[in-house]
N, C-alpha and C. Protein backbone atom coordinates (compact mmCIF):
# COMPACT_ATOMS: atom_id res chain seq x y z
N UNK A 1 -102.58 -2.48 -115.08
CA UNK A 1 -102.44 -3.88 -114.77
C UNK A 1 -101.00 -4.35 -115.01
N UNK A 2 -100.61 -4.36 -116.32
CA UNK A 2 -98.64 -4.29 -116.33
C UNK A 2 -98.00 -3.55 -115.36
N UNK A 3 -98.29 -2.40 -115.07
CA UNK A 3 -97.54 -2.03 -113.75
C UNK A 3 -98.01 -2.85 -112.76
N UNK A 4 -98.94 -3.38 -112.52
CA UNK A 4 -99.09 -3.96 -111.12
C UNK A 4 -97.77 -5.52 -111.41
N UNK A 5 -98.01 -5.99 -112.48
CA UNK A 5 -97.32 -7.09 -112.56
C UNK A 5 -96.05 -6.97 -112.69
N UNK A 6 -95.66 -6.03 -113.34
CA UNK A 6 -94.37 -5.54 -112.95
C UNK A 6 -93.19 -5.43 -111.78
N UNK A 7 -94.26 -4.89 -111.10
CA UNK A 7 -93.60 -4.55 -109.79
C UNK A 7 -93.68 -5.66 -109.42
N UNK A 8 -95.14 -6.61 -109.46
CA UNK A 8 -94.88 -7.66 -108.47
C UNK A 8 -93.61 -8.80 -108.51
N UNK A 9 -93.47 -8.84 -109.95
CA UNK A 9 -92.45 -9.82 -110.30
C UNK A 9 -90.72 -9.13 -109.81
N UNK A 10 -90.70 -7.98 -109.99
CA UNK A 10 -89.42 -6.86 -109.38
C UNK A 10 -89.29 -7.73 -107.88
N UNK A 11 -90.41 -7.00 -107.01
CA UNK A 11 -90.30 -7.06 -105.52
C UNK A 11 -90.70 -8.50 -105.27
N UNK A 12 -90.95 -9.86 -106.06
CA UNK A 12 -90.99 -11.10 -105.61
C UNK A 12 -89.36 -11.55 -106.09
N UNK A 13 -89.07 -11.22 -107.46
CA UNK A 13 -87.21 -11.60 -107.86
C UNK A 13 -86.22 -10.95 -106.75
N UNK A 14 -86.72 -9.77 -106.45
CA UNK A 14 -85.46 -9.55 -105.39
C UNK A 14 -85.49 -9.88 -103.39
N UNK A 15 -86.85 -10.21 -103.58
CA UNK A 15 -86.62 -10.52 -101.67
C UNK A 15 -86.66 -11.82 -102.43
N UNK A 16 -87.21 -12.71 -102.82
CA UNK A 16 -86.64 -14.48 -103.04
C UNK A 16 -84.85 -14.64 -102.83
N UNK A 17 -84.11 -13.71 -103.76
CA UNK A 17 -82.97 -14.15 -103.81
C UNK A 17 -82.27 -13.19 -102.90
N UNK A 18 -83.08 -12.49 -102.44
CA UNK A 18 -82.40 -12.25 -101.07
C UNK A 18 -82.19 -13.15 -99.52
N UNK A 19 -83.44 -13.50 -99.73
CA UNK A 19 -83.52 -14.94 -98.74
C UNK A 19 -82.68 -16.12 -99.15
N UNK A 20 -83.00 -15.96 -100.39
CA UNK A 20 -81.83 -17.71 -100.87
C UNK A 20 -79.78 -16.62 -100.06
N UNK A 21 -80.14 -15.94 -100.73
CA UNK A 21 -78.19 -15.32 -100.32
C UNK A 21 -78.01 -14.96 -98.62
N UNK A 22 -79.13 -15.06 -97.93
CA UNK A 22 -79.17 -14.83 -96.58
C UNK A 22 -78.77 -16.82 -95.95
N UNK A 23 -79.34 -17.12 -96.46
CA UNK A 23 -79.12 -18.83 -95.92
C UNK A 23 -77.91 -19.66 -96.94
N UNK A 24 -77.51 -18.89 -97.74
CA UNK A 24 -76.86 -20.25 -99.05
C UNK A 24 -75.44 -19.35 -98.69
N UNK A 25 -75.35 -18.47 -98.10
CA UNK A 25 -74.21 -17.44 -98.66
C UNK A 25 -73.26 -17.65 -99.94
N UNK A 26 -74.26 -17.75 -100.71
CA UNK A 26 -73.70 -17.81 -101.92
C UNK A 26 -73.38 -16.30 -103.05
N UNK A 27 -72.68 -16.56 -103.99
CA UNK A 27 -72.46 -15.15 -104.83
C UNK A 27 -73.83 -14.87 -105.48
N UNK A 28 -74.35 -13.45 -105.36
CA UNK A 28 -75.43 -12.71 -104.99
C UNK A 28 -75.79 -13.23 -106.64
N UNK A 29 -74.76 -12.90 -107.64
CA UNK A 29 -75.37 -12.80 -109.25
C UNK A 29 -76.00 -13.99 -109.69
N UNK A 30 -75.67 -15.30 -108.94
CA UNK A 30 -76.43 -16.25 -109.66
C UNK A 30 -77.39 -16.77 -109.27
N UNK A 31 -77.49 -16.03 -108.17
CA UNK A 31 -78.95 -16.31 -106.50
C UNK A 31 -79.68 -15.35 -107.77
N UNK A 32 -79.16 -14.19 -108.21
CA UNK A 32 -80.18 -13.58 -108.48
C UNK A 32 -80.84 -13.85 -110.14
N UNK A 33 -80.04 -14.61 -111.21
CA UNK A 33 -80.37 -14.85 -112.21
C UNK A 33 -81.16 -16.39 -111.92
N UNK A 34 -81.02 -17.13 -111.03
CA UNK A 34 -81.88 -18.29 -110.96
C UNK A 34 -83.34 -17.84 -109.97
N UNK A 35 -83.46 -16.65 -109.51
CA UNK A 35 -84.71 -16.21 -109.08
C UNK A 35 -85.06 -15.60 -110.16
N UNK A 36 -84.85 -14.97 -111.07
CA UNK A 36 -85.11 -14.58 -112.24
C UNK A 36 -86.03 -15.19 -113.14
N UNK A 37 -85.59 -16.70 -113.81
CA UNK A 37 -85.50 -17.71 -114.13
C UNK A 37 -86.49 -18.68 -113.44
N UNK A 38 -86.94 -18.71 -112.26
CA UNK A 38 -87.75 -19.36 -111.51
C UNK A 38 -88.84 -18.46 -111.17
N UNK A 39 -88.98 -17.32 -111.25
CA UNK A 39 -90.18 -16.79 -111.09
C UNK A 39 -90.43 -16.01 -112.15
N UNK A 40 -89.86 -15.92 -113.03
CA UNK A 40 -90.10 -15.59 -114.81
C UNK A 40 -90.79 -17.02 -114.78
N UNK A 41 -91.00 -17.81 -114.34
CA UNK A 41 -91.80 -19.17 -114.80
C UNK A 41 -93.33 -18.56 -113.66
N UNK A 42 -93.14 -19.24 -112.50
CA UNK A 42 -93.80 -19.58 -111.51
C UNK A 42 -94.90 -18.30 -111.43
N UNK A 43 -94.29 -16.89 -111.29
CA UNK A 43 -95.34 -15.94 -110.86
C UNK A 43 -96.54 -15.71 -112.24
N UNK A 44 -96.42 -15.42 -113.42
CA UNK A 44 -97.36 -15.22 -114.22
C UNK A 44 -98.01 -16.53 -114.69
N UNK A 45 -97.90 -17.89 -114.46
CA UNK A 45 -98.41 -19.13 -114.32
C UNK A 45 -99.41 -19.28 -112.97
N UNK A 46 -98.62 -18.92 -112.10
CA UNK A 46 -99.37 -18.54 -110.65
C UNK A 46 -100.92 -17.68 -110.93
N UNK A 47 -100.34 -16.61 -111.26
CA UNK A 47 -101.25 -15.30 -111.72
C UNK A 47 -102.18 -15.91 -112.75
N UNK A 48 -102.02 -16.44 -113.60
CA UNK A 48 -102.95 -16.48 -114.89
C UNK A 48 -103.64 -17.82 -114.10
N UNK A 49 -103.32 -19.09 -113.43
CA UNK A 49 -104.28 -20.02 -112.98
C UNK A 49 -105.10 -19.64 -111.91
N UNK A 50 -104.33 -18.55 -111.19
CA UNK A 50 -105.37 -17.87 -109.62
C UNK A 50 -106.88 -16.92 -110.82
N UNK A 51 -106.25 -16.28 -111.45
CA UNK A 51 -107.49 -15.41 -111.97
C UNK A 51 -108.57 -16.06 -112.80
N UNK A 52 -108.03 -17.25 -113.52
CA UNK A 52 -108.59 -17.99 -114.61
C UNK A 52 -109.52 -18.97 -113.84
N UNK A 53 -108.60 -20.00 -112.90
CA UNK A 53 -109.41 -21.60 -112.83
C UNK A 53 -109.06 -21.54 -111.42
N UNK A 54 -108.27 -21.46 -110.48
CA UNK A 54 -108.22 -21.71 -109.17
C UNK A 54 -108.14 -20.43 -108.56
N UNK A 55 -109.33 -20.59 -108.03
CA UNK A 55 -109.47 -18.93 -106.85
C UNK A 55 -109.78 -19.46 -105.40
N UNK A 56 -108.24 -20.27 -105.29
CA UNK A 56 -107.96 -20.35 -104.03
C UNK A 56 -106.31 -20.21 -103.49
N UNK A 57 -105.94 -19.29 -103.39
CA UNK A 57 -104.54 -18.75 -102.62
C UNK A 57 -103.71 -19.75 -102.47
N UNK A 58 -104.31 -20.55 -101.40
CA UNK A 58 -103.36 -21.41 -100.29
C UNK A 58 -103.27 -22.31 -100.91
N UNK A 59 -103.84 -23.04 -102.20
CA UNK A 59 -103.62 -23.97 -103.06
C UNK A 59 -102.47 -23.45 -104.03
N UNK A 60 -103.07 -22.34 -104.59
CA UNK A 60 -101.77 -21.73 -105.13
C UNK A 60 -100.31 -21.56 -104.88
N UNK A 61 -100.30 -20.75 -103.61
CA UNK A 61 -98.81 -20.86 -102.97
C UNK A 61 -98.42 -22.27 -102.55
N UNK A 62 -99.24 -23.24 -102.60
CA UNK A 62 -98.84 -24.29 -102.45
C UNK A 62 -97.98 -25.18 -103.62
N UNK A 63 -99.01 -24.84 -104.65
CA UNK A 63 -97.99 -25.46 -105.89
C UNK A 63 -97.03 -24.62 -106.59
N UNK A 64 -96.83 -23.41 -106.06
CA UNK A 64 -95.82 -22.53 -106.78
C UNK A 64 -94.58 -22.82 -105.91
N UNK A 65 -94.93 -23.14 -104.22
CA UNK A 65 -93.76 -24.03 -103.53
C UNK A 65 -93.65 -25.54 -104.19
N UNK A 66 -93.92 -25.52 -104.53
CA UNK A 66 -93.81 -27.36 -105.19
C UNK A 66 -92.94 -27.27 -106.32
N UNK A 67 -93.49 -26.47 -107.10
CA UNK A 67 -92.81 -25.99 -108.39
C UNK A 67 -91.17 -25.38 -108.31
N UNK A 68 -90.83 -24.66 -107.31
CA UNK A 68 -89.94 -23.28 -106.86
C UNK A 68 -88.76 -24.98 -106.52
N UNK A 69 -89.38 -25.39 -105.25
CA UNK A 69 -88.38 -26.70 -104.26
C UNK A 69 -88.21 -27.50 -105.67
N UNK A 70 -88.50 -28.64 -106.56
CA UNK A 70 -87.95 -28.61 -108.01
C UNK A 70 -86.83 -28.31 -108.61
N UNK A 71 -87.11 -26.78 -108.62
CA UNK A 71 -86.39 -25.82 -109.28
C UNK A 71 -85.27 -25.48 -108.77
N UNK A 72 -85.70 -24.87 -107.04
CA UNK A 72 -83.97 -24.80 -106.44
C UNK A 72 -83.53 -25.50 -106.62
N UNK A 73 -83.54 -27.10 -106.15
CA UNK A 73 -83.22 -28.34 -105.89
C UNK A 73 -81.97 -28.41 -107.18
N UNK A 74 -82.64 -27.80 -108.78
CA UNK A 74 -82.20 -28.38 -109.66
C UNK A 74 -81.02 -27.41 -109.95
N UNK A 75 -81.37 -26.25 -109.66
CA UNK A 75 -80.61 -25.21 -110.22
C UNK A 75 -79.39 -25.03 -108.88
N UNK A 76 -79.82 -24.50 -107.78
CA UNK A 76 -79.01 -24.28 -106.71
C UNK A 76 -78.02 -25.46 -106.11
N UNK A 77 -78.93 -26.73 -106.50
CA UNK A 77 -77.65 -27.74 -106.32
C UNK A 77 -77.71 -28.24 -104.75
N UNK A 78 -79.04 -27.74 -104.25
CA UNK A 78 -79.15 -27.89 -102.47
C UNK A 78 -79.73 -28.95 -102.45
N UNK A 79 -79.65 -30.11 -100.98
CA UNK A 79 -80.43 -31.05 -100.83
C UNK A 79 -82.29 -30.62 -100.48
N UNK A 80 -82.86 -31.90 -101.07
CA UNK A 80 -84.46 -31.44 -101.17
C UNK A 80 -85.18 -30.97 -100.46
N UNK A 81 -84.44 -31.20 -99.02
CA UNK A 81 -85.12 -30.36 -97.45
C UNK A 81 -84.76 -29.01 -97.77
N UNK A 82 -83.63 -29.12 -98.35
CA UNK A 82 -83.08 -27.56 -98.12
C UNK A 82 -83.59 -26.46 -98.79
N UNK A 83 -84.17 -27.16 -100.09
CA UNK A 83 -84.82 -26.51 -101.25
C UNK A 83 -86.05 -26.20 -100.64
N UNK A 84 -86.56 -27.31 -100.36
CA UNK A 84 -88.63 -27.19 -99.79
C UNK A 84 -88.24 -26.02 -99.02
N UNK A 85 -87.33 -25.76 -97.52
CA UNK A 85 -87.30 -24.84 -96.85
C UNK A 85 -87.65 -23.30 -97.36
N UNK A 86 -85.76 -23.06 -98.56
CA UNK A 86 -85.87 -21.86 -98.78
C UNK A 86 -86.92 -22.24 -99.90
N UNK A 87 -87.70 -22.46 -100.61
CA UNK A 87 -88.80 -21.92 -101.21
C UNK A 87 -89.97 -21.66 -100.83
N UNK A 88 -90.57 -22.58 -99.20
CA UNK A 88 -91.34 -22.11 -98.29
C UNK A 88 -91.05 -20.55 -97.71
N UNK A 89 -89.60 -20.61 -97.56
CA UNK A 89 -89.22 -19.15 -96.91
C UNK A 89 -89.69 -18.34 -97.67
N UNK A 90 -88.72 -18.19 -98.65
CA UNK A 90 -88.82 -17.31 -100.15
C UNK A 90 -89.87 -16.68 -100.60
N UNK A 91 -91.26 -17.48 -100.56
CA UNK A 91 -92.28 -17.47 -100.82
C UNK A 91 -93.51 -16.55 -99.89
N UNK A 92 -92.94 -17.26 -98.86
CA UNK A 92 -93.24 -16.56 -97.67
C UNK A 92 -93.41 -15.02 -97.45
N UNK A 93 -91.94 -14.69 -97.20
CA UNK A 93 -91.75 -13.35 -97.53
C UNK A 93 -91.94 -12.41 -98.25
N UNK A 94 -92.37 -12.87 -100.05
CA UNK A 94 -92.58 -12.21 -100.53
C UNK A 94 -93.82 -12.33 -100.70
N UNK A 95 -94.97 -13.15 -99.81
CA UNK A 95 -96.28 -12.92 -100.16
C UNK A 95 -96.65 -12.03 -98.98
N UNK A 96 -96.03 -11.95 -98.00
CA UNK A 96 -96.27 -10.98 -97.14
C UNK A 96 -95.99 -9.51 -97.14
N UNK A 97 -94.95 -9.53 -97.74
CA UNK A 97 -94.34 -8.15 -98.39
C UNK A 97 -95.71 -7.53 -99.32
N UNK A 98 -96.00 -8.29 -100.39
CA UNK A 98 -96.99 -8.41 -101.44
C UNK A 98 -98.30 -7.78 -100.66
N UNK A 99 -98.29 -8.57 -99.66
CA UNK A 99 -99.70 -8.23 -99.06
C UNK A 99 -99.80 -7.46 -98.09
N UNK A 100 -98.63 -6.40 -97.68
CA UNK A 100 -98.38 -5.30 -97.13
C UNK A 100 -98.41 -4.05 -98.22
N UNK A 101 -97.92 -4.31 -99.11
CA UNK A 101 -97.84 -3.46 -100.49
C UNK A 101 -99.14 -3.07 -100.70
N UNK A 102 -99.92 -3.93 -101.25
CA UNK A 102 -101.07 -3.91 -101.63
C UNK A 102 -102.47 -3.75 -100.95
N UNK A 103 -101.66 -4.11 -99.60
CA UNK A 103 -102.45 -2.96 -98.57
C UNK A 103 -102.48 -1.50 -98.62
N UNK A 104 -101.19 -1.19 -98.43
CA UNK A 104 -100.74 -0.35 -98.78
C UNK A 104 -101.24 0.98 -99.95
N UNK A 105 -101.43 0.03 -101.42
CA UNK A 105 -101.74 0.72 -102.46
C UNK A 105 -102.78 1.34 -102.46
């Protein structure tokens, strides 16, 4: 189970701030310590309310985008469209990735 969470938090920290450095072209190290930092929060909060009290997905990724747009907003310094976007993106990608993986597994 730690390996599963492991990885997931690995392969959600690095395509997030790969998407934020694909649109922000910003310097890669602090795209990547504020995805760090934002999903060191969001994913095992995510995880522990999906398994515990809400076993519904699309509610979930919904408030972990709610939570994430916040967070860029505060940390990245982007206007609030810009934030909602890349954390819709962000999110995006790595739940699809996620759910190719884990097909996969």
């Amino acid at each position: 189970m730690i390996y599963f969470f492991i990885t997931a938090w690995v392969l959600t920290v690095s395509l997030e701030a790969v998407v934020w450095w694909i649109f922000l072209k910003g310097k890669p190290g602090p795209l990547v310590f504020y995805s760090v930092l934002i999903n060191s929060l969001t994913l095992p909060l995510a995880q522990y309310l999906y398994l515990n009290f809400l076993d519904n997905l699309l509610v979930m990724a919904l408030l972990v985008v709610l939570v994430e747009t916040i967070l860029i907003y505060l940390l990245l310094r982007v206007r609030p469209r810009q934030a909602f976007y890349l954390a819709v993106l962000a999110n995006l990608v790595s739940a699809l990735v996620g759910l190719l993986v884990v097909g996969l597994w």
